[in-house]
N, C-alpha and C. Protein backbone atom coordinates (compact mmCIF):
# COMPACT_ATOMS: atom_id res chain seq x y z
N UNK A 1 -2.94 3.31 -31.81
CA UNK A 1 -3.74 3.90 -30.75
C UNK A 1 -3.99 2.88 -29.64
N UNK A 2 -4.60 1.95 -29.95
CA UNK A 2 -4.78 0.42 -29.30
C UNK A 2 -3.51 0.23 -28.11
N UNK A 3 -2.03 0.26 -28.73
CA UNK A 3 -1.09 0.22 -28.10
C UNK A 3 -0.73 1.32 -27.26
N UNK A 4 -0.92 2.41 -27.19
CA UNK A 4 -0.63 3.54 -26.38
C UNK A 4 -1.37 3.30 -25.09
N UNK A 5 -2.67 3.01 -25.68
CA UNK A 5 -3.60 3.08 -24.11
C UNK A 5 -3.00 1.47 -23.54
N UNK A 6 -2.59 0.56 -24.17
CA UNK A 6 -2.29 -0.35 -23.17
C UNK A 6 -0.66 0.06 -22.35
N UNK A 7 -0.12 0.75 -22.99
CA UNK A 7 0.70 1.29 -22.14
C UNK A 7 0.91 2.48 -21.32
N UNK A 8 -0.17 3.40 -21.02
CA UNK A 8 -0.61 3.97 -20.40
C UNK A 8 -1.31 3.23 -19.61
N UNK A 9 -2.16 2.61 -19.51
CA UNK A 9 -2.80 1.70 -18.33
C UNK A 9 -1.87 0.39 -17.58
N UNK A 10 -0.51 -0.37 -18.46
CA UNK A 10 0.19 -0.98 -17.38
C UNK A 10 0.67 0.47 -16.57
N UNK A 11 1.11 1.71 -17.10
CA UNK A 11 1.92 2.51 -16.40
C UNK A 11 0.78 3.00 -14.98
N UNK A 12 -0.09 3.73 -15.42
CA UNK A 12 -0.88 3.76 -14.25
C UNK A 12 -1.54 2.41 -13.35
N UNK A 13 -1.40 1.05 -14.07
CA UNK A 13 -1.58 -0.13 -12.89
C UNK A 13 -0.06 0.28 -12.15
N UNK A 14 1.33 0.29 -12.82
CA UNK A 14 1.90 -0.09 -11.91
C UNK A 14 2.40 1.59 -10.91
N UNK A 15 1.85 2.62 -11.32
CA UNK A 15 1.91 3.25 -10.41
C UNK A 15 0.89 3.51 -8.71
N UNK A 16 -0.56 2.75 -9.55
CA UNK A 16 -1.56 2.35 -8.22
C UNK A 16 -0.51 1.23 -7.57
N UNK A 17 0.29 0.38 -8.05
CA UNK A 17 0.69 -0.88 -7.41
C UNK A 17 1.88 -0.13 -6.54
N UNK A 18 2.80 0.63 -7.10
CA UNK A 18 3.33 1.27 -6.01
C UNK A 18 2.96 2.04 -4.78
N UNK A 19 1.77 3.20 -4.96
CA UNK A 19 1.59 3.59 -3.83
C UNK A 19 1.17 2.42 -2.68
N UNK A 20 0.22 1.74 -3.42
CA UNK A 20 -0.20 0.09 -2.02
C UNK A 20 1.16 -0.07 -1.70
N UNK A 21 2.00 -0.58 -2.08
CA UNK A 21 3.42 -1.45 -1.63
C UNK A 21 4.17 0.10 -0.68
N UNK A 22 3.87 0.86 -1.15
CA UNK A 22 4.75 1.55 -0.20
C UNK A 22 3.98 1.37 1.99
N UNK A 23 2.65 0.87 1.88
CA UNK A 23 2.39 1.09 3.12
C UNK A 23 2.51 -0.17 4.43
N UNK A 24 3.60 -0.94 3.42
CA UNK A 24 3.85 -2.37 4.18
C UNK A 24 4.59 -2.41 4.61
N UNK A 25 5.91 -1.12 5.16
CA UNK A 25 6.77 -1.20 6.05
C UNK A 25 6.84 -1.88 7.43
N UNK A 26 6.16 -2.06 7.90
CA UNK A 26 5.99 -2.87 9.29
C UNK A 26 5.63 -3.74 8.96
N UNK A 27 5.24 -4.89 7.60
CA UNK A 27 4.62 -5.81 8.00
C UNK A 27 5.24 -7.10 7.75
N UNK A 28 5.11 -8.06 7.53
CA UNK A 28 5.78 -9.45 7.34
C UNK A 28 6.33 -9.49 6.07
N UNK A 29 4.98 -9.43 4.97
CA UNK A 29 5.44 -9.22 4.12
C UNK A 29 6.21 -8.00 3.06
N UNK A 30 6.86 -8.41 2.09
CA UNK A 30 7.72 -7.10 1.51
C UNK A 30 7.11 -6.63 0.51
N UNK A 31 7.83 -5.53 0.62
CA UNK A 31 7.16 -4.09 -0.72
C UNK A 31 7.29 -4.65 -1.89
N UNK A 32 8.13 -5.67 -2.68
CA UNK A 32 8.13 -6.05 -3.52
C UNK A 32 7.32 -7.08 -3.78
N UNK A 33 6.98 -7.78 -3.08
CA UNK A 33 6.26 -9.26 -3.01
C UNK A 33 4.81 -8.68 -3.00
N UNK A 34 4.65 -7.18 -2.47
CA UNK A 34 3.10 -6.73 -2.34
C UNK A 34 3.38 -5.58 -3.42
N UNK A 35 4.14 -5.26 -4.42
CA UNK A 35 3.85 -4.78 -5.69
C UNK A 35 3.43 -5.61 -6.99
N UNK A 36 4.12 -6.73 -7.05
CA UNK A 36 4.23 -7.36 -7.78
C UNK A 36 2.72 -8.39 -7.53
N UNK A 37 2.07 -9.06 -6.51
CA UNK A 37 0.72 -8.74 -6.29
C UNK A 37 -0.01 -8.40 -6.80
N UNK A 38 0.15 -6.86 -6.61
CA UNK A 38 -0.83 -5.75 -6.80
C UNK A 38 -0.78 -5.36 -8.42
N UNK A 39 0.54 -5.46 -9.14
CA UNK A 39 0.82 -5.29 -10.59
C UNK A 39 0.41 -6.46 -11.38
N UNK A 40 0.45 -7.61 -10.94
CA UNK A 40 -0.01 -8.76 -11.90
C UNK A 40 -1.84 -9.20 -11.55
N UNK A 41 -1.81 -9.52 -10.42
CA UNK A 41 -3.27 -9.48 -10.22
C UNK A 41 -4.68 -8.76 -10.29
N UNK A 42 -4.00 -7.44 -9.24
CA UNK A 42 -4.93 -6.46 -9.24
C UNK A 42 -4.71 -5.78 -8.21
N UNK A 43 -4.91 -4.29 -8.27
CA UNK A 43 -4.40 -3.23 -7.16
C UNK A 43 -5.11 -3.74 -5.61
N UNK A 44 -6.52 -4.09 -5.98
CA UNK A 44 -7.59 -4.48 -4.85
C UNK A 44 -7.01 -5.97 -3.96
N UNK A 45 -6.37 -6.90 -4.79
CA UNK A 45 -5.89 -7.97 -4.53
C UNK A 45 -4.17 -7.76 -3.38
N UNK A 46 -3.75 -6.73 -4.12
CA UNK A 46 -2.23 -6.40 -3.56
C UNK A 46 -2.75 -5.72 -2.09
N UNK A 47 -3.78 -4.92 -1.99
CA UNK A 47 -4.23 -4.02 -1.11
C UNK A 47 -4.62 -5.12 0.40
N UNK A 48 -5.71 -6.47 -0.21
CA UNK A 48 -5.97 -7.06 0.80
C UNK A 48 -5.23 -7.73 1.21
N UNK A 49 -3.63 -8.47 0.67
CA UNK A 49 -2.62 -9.04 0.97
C UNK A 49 -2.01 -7.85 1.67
N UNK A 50 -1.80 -6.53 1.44
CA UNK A 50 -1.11 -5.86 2.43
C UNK A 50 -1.41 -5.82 4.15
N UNK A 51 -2.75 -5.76 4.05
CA UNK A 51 -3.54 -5.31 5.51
C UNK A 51 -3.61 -6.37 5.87
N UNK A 52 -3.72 -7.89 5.24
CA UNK A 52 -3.51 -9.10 5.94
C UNK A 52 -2.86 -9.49 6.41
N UNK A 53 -1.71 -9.06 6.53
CA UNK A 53 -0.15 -9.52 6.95
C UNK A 53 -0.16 -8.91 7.85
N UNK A 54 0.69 -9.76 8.70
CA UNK A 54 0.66 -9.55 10.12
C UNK A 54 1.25 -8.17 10.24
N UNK A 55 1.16 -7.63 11.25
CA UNK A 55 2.50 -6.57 11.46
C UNK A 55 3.77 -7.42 12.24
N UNK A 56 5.04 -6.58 11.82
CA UNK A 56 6.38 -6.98 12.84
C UNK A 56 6.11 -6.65 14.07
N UNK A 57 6.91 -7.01 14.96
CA UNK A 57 6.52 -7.00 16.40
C UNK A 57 7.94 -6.73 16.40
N UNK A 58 8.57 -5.23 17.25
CA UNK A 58 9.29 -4.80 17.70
C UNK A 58 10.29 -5.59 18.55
N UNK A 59 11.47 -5.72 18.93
CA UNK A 59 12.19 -6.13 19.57
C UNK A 59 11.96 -5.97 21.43
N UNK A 60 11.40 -6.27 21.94
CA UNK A 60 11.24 -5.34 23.43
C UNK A 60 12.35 -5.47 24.11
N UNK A 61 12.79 -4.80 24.60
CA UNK A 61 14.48 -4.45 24.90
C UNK A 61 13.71 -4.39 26.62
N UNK A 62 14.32 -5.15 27.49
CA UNK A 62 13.90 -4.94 29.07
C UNK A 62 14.59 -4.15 29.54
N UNK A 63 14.26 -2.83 29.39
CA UNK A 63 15.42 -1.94 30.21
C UNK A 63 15.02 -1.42 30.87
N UNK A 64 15.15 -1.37 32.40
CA UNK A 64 14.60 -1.48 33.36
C UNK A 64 15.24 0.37 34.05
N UNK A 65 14.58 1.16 34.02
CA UNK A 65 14.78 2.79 34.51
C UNK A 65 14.04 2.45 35.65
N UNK A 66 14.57 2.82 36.75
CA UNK A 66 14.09 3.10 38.27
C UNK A 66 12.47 2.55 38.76
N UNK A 67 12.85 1.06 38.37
CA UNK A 67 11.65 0.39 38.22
C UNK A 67 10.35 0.07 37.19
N UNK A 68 10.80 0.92 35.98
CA UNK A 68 9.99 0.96 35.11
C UNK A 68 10.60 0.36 34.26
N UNK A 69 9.64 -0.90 33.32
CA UNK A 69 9.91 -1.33 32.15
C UNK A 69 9.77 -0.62 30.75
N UNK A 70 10.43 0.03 29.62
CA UNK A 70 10.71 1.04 28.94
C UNK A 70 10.44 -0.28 28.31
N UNK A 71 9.50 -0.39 27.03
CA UNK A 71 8.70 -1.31 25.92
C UNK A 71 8.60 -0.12 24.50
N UNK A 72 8.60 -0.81 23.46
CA UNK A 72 8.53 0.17 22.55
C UNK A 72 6.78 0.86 21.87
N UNK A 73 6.58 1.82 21.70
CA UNK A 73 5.42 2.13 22.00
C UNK A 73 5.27 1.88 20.37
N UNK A 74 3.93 1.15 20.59
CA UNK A 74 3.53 0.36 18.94
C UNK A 74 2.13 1.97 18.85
N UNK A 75 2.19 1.78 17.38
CA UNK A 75 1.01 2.71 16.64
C UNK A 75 -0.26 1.69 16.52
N UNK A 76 -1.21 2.17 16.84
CA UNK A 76 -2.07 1.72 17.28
C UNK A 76 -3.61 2.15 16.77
N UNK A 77 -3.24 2.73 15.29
CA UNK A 77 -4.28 3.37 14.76
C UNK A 77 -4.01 2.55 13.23
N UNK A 78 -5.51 2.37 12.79
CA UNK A 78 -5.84 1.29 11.79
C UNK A 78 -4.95 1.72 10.25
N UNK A 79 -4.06 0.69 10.32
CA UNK A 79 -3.50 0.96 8.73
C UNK A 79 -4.26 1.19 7.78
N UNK A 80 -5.18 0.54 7.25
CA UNK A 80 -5.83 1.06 5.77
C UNK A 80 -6.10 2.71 6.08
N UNK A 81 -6.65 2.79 7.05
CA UNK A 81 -7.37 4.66 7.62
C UNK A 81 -6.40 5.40 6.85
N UNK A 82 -5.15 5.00 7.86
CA UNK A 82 -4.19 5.89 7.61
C UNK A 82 -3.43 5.82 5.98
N UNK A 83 -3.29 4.68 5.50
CA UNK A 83 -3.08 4.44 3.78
C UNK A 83 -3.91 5.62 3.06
N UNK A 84 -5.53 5.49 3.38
CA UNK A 84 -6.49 5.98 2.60
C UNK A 84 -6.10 7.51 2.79
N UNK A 85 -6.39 7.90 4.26
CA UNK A 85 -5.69 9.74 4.50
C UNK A 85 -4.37 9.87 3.65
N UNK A 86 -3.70 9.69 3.45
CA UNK A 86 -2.26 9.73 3.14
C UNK A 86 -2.20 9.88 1.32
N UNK A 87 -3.12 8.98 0.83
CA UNK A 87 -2.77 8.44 -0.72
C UNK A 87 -4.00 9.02 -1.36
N UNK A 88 -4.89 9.45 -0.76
CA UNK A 88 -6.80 9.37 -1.50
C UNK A 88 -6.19 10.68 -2.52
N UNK A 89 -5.90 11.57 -2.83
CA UNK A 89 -5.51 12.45 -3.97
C UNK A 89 -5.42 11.40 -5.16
N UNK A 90 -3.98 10.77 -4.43
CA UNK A 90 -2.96 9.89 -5.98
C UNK A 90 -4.59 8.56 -6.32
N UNK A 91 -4.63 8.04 -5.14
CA UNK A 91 -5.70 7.14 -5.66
C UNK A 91 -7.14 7.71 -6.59
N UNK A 92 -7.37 8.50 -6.33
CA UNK A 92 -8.54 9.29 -7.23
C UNK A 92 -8.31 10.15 -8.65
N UNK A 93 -7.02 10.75 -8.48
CA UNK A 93 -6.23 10.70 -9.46
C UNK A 93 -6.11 9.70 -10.36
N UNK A 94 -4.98 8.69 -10.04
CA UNK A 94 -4.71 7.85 -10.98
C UNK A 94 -6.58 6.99 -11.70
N UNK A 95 -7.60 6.61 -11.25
CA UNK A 95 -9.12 6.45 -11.29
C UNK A 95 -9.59 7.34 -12.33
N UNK A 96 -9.52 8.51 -12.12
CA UNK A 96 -9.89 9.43 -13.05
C UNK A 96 -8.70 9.48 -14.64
N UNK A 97 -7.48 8.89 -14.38
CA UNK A 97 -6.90 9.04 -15.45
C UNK A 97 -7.16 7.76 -16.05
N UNK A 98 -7.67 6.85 -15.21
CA UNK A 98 -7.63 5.18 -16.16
C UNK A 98 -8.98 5.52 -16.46
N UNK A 99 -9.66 6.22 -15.92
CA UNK A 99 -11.52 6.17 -16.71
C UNK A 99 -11.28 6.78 -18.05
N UNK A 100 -10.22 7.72 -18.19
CA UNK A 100 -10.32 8.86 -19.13
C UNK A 100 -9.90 8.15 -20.35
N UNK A 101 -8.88 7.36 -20.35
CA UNK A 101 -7.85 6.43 -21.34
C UNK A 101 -8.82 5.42 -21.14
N UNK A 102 -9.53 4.83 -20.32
CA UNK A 102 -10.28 3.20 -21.28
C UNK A 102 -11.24 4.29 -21.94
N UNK A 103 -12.10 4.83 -21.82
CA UNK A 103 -13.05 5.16 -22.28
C UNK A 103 -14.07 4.87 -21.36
N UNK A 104 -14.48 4.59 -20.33
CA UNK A 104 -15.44 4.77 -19.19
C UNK A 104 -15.96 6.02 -18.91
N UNK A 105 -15.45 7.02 -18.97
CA UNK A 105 -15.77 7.98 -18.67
C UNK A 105 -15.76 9.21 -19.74
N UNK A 106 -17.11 9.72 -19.91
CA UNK A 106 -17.14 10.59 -21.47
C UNK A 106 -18.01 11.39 -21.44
């Protein structure tokens, strides 16, 4: 029994560790380097290494249309926001299934 729930809880750590790693596409660091983070340390730990990292900075291409400089238009609305809108189901989900398996919740 002992053994089931510890493998049910790496499986749901490393499925919280995936959804974090999936929202680091733009940033310096990689999805793997911020799963593996988030899977050995702690989901909360992988999460603040994600949003800490810088973002990439686009290539700006000077291409100059009838006097206008054409720049690439950056997103400009707060990553975690948008992480949290996007994932809060799976994240409350997976919470409610690790309370259920440690025994926290009864």
């Amino acid at each position: 029994m002992e053994n089931n729930i510890i493998i049910i809880a790496l499986l749901v750590n490393a499925a919280i560790s995936y959804v974090i790693s999936t929202m680091v596409k733009n940033r310096e660091i990689s999805q793997s380097k911020v799963f593996w983070i988030s899977f050995l340390l702690s989901p909360i730990v992988g999460m603040f290494a994600a949003i800490m990292s810088p973002e990439v900075k686009g290539e700006t291409k000077e291409v100059i249309n009838e006097g206008e400089l054409n720049l690439p238009d950056y997103n400009k609305e707060d990553v975690f926001v948008n992480f949290i809108d996007k994932n809060l189901v799976y994240l409350i989900v997976a919470l409610a299934v690790f309370m259920l398996i440690t025994g926290l919740y009864k």
